[in-house]
PDB file of N, CA and C in Angstrom:
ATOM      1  N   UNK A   1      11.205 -19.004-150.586  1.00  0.00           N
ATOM      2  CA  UNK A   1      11.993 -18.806-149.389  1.00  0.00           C
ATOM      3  C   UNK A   1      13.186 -17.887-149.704  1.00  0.00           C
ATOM      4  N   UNK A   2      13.342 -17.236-148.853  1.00  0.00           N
ATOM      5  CA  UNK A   2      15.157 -16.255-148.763  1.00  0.00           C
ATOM      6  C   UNK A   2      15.674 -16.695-147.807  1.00  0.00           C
ATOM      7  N   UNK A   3      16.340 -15.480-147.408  1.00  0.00           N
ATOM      8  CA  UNK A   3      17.292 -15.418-146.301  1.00  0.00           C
ATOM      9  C   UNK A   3      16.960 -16.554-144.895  1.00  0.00           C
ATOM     10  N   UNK A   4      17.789 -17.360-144.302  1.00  0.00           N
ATOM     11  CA  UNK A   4      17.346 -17.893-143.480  1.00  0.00           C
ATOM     12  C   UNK A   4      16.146 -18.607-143.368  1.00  0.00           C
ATOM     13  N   UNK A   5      15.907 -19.068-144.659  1.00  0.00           N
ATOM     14  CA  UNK A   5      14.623 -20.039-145.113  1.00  0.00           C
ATOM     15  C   UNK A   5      13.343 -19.419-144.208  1.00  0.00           C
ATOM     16  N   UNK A   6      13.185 -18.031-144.381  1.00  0.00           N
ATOM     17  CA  UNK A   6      12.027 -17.383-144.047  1.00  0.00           C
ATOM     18  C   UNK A   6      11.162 -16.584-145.325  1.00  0.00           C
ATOM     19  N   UNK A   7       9.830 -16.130-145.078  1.00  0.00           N
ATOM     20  CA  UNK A   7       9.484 -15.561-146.713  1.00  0.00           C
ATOM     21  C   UNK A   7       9.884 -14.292-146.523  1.00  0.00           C
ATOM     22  N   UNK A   8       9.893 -13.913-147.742  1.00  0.00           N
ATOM     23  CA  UNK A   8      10.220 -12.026-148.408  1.00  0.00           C
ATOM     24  C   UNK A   8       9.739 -11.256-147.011  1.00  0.00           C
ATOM     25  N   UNK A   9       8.534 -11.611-146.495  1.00  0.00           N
ATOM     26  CA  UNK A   9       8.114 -10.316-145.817  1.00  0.00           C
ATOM     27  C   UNK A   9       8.727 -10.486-144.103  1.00  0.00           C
ATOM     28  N   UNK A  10       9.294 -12.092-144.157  1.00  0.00           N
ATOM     29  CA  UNK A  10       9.861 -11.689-142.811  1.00  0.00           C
ATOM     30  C   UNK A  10      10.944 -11.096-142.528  1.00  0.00           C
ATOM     31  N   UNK A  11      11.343 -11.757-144.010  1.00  0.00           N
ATOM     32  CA  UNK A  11      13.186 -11.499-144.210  1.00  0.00           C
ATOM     33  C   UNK A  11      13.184  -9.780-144.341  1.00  0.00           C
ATOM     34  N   UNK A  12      12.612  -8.510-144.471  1.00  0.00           N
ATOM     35  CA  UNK A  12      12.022  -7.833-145.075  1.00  0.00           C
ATOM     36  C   UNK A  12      12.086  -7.079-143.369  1.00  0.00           C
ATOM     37  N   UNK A  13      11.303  -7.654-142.384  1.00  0.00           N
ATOM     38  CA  UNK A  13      11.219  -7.177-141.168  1.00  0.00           C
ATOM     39  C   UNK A  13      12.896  -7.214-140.971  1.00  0.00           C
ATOM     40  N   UNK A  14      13.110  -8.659-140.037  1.00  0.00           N
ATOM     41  CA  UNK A  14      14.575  -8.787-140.366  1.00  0.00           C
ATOM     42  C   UNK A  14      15.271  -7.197-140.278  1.00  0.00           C
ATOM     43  N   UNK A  15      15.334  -7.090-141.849  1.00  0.00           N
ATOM     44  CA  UNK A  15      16.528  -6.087-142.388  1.00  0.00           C
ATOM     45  C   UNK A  15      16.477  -4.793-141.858  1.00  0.00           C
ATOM     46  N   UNK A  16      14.709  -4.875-141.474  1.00  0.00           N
ATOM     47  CA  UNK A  16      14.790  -3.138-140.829  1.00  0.00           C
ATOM     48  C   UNK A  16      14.984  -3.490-139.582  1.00  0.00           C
ATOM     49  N   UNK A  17      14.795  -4.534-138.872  1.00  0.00           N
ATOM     50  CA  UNK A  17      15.445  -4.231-137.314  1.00  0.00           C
ATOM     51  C   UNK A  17      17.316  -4.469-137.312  1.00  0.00           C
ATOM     52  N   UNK A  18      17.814  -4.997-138.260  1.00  0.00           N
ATOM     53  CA  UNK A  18      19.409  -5.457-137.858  1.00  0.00           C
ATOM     54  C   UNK A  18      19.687  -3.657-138.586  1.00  0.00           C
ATOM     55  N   UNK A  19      18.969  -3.216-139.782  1.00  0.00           N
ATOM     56  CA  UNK A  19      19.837  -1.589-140.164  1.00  0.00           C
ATOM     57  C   UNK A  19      18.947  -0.272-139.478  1.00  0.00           C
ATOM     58  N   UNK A  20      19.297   0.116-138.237  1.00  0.00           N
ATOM     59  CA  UNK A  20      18.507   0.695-138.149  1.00  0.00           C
ATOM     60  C   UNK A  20      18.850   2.166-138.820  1.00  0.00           C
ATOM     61  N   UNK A  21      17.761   2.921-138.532  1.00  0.00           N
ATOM     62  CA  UNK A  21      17.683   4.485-139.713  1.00  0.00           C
ATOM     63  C   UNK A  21      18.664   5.201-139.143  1.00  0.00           C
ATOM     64  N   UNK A  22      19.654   4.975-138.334  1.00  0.00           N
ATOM     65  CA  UNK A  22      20.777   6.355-137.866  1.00  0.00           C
ATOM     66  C   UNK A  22      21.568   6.454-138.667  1.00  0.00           C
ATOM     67  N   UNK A  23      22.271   7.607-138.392  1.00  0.00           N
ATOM     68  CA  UNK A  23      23.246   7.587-140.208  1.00  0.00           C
ATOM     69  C   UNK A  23      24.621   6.656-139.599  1.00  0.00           C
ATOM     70  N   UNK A  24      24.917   5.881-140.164  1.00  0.00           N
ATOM     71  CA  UNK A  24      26.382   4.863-139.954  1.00  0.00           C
ATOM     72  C   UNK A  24      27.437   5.251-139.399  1.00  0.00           C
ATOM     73  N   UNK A  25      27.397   6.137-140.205  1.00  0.00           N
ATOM     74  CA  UNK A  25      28.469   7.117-139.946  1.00  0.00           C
ATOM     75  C   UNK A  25      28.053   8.242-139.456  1.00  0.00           C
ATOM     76  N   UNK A  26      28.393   8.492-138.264  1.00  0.00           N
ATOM     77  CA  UNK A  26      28.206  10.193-137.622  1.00  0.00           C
ATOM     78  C   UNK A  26      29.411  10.489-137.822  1.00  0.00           C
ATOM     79  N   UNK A  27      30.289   9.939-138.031  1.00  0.00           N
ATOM     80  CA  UNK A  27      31.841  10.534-137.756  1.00  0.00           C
ATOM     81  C   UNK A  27      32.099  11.439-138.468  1.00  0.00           C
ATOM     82  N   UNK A  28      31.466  11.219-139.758  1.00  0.00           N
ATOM     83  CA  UNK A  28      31.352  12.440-140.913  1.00  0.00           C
ATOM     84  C   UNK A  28      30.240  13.308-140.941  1.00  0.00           C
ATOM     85  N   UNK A  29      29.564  13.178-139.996  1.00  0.00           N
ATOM     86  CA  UNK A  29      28.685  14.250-139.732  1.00  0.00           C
ATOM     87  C   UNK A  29      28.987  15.544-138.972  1.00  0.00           C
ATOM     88  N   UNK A  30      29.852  15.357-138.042  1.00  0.00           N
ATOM     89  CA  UNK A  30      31.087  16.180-137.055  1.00  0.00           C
ATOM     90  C   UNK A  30      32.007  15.435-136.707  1.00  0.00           C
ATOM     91  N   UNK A  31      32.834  16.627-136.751  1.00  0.00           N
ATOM     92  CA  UNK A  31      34.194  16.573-136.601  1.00  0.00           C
ATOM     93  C   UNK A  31      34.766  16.380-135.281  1.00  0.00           C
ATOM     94  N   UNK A  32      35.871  16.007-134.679  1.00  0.00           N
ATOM     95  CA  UNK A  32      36.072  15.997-133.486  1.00  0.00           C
ATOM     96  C   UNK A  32      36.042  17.268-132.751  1.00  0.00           C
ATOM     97  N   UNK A  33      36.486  18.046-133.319  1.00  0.00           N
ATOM     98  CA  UNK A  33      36.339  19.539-132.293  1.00  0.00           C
ATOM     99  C   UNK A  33      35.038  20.122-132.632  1.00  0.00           C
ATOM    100  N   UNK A  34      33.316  19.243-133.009  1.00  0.00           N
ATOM    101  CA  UNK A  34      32.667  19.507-132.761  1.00  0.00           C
ATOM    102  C   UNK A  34      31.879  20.364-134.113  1.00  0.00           C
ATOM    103  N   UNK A  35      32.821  20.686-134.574  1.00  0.00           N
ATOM    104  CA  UNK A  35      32.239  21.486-136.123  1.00  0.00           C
ATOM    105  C   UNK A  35      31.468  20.835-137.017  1.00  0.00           C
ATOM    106  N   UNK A  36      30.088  20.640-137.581  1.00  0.00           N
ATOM    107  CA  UNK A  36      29.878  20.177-138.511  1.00  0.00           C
ATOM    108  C   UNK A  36      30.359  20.313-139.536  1.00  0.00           C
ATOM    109  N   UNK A  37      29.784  19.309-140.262  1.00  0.00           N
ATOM    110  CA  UNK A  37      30.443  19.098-141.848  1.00  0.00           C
ATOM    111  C   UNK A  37      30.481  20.379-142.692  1.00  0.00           C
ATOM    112  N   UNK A  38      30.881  20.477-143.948  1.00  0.00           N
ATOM    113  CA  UNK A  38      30.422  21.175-144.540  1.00  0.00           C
ATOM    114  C   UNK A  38      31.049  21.125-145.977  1.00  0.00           C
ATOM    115  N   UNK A  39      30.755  21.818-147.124  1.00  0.00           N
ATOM    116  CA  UNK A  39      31.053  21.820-148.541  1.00  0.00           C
ATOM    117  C   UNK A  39      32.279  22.586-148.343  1.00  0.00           C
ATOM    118  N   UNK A  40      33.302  22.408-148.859  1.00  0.00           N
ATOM    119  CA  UNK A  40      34.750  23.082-148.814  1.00  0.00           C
ATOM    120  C   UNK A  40      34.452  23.832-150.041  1.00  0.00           C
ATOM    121  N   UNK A  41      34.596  25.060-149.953  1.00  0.00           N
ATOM    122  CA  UNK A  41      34.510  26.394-151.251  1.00  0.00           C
ATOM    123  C   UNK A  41      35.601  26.216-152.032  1.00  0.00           C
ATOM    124  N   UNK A  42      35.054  25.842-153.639  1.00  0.00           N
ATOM    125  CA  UNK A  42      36.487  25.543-154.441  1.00  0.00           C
ATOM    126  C   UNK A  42      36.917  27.324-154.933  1.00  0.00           C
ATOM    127  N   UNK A  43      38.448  27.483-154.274  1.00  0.00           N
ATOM    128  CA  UNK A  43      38.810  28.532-154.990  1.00  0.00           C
ATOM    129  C   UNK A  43      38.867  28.336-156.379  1.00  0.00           C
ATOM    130  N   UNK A  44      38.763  29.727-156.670  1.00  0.00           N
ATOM    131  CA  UNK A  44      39.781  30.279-158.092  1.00  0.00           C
ATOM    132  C   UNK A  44      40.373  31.413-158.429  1.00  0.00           C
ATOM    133  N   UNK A  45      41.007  31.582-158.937  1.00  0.00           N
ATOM    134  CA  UNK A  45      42.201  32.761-158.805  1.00  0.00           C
ATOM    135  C   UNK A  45      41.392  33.658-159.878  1.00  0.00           C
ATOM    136  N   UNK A  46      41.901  34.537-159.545  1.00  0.00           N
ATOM    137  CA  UNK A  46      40.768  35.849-160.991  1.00  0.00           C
ATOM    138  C   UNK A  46      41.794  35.657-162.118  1.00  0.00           C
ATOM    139  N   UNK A  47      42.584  35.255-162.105  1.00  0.00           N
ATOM    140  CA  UNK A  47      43.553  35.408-163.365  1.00  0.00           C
ATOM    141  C   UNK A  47      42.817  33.453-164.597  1.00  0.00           C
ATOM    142  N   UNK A  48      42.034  32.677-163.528  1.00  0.00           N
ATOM    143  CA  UNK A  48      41.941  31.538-164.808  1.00  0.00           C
ATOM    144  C   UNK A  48      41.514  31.442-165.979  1.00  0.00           C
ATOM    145  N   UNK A  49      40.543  32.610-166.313  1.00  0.00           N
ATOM    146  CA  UNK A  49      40.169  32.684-167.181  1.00  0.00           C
ATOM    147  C   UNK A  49      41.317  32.441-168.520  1.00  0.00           C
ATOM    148  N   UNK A  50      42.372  32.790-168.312  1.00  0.00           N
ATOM    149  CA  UNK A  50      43.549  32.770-169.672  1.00  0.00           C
ATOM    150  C   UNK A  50      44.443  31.682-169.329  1.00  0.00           C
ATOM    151  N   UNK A  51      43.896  30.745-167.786  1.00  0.00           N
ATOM    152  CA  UNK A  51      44.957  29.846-167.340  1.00  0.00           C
ATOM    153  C   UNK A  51      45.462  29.078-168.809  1.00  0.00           C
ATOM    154  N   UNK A  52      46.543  28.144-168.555  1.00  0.00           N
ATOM    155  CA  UNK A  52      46.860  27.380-169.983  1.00  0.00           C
ATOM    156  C   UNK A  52      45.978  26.018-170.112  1.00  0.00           C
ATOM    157  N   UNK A  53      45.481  25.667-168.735  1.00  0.00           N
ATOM    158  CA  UNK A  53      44.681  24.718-168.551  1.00  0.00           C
ATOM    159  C   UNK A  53      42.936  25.079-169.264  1.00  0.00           C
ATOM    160  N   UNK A  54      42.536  26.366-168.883  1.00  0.00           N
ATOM    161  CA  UNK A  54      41.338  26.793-169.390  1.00  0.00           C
ATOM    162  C   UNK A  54      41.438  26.928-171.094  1.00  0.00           C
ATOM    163  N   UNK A  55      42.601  27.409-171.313  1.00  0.00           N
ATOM    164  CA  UNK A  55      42.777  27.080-173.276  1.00  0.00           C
ATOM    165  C   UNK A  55      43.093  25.967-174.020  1.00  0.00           C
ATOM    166  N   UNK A  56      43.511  25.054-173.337  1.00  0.00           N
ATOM    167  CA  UNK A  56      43.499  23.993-173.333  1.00  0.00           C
ATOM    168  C   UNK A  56      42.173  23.060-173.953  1.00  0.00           C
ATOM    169  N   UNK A  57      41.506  23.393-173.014  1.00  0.00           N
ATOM    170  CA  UNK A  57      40.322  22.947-172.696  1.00  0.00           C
ATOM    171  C   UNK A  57      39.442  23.720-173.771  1.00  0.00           C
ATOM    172  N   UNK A  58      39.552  24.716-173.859  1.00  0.00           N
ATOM    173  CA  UNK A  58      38.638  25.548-174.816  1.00  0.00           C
ATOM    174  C   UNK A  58      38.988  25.407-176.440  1.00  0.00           C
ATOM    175  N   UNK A  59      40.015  24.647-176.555  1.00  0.00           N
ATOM    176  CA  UNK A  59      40.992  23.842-177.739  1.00  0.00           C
ATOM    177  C   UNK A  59      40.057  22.358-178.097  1.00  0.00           C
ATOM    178  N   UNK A  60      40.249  22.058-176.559  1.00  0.00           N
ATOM    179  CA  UNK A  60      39.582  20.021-176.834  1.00  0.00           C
ATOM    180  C   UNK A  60      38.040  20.600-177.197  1.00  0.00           C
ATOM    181  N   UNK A  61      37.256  21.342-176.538  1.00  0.00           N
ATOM    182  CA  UNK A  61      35.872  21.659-176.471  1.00  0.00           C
ATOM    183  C   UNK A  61      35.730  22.299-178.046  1.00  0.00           C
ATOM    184  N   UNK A  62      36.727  22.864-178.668  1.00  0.00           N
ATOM    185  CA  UNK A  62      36.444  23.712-180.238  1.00  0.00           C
ATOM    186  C   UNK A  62      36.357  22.173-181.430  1.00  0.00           C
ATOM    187  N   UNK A  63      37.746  21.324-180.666  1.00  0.00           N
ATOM    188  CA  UNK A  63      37.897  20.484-182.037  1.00  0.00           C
ATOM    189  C   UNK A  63      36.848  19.025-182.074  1.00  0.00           C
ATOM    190  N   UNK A  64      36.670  19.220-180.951  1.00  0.00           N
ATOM    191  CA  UNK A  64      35.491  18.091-180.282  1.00  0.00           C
ATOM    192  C   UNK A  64      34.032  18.504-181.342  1.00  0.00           C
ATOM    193  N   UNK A  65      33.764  19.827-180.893  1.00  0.00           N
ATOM    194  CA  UNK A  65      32.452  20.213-181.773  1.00  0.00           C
ATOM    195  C   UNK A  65      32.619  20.154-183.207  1.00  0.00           C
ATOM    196  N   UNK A  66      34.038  20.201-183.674  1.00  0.00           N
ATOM    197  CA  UNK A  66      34.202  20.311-185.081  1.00  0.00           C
ATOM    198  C   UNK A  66      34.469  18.527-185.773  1.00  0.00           C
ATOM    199  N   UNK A  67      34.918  18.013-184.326  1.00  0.00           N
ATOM    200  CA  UNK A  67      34.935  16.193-184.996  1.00  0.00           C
ATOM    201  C   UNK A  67      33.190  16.091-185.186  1.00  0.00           C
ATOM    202  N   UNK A  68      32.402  16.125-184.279  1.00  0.00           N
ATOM    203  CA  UNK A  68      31.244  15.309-183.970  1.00  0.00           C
ATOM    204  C   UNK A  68      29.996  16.112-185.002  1.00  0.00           C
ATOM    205  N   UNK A  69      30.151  17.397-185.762  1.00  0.00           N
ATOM    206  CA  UNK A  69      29.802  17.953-187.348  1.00  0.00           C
ATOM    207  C   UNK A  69      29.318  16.959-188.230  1.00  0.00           C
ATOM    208  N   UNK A  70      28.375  16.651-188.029  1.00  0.00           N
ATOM    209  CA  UNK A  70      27.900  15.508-189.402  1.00  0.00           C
ATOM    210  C   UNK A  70      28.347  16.361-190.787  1.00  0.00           C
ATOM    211  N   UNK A  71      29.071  15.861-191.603  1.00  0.00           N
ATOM    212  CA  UNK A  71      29.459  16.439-193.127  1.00  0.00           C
ATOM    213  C   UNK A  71      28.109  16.723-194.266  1.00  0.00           C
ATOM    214  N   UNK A  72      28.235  17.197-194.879  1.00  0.00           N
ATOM    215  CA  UNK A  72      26.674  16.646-195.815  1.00  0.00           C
ATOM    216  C   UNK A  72      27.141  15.221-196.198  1.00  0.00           C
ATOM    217  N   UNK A  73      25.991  14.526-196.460  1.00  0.00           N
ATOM    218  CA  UNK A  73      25.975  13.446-197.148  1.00  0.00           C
ATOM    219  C   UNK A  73      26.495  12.271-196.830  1.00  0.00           C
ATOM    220  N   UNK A  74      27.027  12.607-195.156  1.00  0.00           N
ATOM    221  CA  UNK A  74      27.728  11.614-194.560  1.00  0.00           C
ATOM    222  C   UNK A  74      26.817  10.283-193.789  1.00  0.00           C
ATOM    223  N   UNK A  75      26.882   8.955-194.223  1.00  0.00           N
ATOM    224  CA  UNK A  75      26.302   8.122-193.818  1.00  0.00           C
ATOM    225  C   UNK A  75      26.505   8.050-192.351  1.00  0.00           C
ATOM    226  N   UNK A  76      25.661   6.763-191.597  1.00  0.00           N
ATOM    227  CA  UNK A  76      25.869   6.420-190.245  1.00  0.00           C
ATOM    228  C   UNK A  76      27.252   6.222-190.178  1.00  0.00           C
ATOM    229  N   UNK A  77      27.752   4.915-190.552  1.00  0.00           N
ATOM    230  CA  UNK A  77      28.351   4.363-191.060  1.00  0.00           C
ATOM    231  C   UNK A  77      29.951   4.574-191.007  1.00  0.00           C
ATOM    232  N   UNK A  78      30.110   5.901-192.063  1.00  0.00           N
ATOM    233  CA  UNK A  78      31.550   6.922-191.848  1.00  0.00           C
ATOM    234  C   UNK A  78      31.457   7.802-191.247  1.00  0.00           C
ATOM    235  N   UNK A  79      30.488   8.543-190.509  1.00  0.00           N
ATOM    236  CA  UNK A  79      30.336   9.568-189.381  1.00  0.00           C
ATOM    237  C   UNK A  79      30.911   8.828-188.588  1.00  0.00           C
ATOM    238  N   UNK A  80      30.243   7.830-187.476  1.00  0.00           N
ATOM    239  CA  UNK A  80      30.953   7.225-186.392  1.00  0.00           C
ATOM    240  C   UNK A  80      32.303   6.472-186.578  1.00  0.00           C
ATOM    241  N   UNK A  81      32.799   5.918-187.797  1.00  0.00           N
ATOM    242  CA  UNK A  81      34.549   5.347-188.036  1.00  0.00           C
ATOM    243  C   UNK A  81      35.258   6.989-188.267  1.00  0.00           C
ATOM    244  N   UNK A  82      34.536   7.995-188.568  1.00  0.00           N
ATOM    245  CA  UNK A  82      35.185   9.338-188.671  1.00  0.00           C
ATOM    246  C   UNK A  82      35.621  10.004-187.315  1.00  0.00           C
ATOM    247  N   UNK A  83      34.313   9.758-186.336  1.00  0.00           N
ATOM    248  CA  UNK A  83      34.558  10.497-184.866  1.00  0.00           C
ATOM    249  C   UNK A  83      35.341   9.369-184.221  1.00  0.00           C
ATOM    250  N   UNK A  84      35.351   7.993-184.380  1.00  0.00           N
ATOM    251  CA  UNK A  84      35.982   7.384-183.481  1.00  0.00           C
ATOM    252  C   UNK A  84      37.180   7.503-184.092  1.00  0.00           C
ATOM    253  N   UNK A  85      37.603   7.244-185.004  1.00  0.00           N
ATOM    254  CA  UNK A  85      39.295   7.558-185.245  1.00  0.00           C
ATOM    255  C   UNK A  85      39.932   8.942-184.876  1.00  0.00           C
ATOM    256  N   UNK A  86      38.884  10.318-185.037  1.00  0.00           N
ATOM    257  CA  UNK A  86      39.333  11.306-184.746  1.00  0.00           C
ATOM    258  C   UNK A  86      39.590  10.734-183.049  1.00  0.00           C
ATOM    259  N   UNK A  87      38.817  10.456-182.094  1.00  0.00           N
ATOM    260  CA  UNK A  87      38.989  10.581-180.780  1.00  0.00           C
ATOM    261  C   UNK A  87      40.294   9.203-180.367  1.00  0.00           C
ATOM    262  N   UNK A  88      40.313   8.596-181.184  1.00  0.00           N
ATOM    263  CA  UNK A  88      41.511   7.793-180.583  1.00  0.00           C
ATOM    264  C   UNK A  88      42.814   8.266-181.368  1.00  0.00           C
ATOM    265  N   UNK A  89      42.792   9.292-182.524  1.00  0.00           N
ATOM    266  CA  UNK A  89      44.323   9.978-182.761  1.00  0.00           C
ATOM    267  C   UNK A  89      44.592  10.538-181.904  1.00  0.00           C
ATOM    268  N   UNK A  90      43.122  11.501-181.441  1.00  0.00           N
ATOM    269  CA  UNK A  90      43.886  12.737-180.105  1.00  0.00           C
ATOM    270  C   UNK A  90      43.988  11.881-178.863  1.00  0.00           C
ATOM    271  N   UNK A  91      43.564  10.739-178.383  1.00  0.00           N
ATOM    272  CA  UNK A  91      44.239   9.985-177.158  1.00  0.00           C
ATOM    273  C   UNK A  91      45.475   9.568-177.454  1.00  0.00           C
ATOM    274  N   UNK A  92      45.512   8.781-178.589  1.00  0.00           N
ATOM    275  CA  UNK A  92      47.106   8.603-179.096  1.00  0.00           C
ATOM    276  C   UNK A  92      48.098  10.019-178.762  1.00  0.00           C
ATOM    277  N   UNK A  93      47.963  10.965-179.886  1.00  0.00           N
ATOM    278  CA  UNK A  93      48.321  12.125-179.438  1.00  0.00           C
ATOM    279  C   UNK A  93      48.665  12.598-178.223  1.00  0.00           C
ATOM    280  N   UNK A  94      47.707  12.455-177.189  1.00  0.00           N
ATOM    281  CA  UNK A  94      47.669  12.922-176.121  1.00  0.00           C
ATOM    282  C   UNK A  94      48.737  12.209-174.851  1.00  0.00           C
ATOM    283  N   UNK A  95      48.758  10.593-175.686  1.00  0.00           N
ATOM    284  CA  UNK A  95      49.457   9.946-174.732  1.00  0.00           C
ATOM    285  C   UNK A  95      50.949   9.651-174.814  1.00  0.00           C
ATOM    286  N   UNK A  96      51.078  10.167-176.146  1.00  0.00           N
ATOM    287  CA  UNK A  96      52.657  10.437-176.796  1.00  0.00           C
ATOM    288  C   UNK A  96      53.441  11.002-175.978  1.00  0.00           C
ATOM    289  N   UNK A  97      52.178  12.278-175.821  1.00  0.00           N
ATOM    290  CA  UNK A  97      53.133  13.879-175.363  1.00  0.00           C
ATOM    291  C   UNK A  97      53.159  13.480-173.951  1.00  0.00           C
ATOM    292  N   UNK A  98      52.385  12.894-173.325  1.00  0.00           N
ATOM    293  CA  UNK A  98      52.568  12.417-171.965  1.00  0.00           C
ATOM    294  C   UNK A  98      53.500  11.569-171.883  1.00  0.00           C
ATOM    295  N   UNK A  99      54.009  10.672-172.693  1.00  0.00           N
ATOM    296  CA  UNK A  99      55.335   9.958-172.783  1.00  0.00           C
ATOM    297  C   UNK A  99      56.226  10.807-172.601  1.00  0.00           C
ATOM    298  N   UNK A 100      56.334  11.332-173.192  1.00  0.00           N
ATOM    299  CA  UNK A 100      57.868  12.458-173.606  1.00  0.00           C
ATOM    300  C   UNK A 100      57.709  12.998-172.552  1.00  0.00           C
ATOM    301  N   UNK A 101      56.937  13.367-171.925  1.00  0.00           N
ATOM    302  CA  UNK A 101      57.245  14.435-170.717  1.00  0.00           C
ATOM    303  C   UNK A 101      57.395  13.485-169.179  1.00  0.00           C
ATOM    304  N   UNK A 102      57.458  12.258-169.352  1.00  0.00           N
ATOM    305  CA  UNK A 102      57.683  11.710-168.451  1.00  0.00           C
ATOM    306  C   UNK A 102      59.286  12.156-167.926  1.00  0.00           C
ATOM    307  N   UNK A 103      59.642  12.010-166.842  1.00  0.00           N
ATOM    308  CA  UNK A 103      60.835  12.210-166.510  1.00  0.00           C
ATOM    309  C   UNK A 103      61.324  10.498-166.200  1.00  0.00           C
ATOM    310  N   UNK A 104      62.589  10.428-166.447  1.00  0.00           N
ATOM    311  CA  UNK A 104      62.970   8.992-166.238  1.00  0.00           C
ATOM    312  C   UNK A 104      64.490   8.920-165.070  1.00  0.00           C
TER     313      UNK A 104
END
């Protein structure tokens, strides 16, 4: 027995007559002045390529590939206590400098 001490296949009917197939929400389907939805185009400025955010990033992405480098001869063992300490200095790290720059 399920729902309402009926079996699987009534309970089963049930669910498709109480949800029916319309979308729930139309509200997000159009807008009030009638416009459908649509994907909002993410800008970008022609200059990001050198943003400080894109070197940044091209910094975490260099030292990332250079933590996760199996060494020769490196067991399971100290590979993964090697990458996990590397990745929780640079969160440490990371959350320092976010301290300090807090304004108080």
């Amino acid at each position: 027995m399920t729902m309402d001490n009926v079996g699987a296949r009534q309970a089963a009917i049930q669910l498709e007559q109480w949800l029916s197939r319309e979308n729930p929400a139309p509200h997000i389907e159009t807008r009030g002045d009638g416009r459908g939805k649509h994907t909002p185009s993410r800008h970008t400025s022609d200059n990001t390529s050198q943003d400080g955010s894109v070197r940044y990033t091209q910094e975490v992405d260099a030292w990332f590939d250079e933590l996760l480098m199996r060494r020769d001869g490196e067991v399971d063992c100290d590979y993964w206590k090697r990458t996990r300490n590397g990745v929780k200095r640079r969160l440490i790290e990371s959350y320092r400098i976010g301290q300090k720059s807090k304004v108080v």
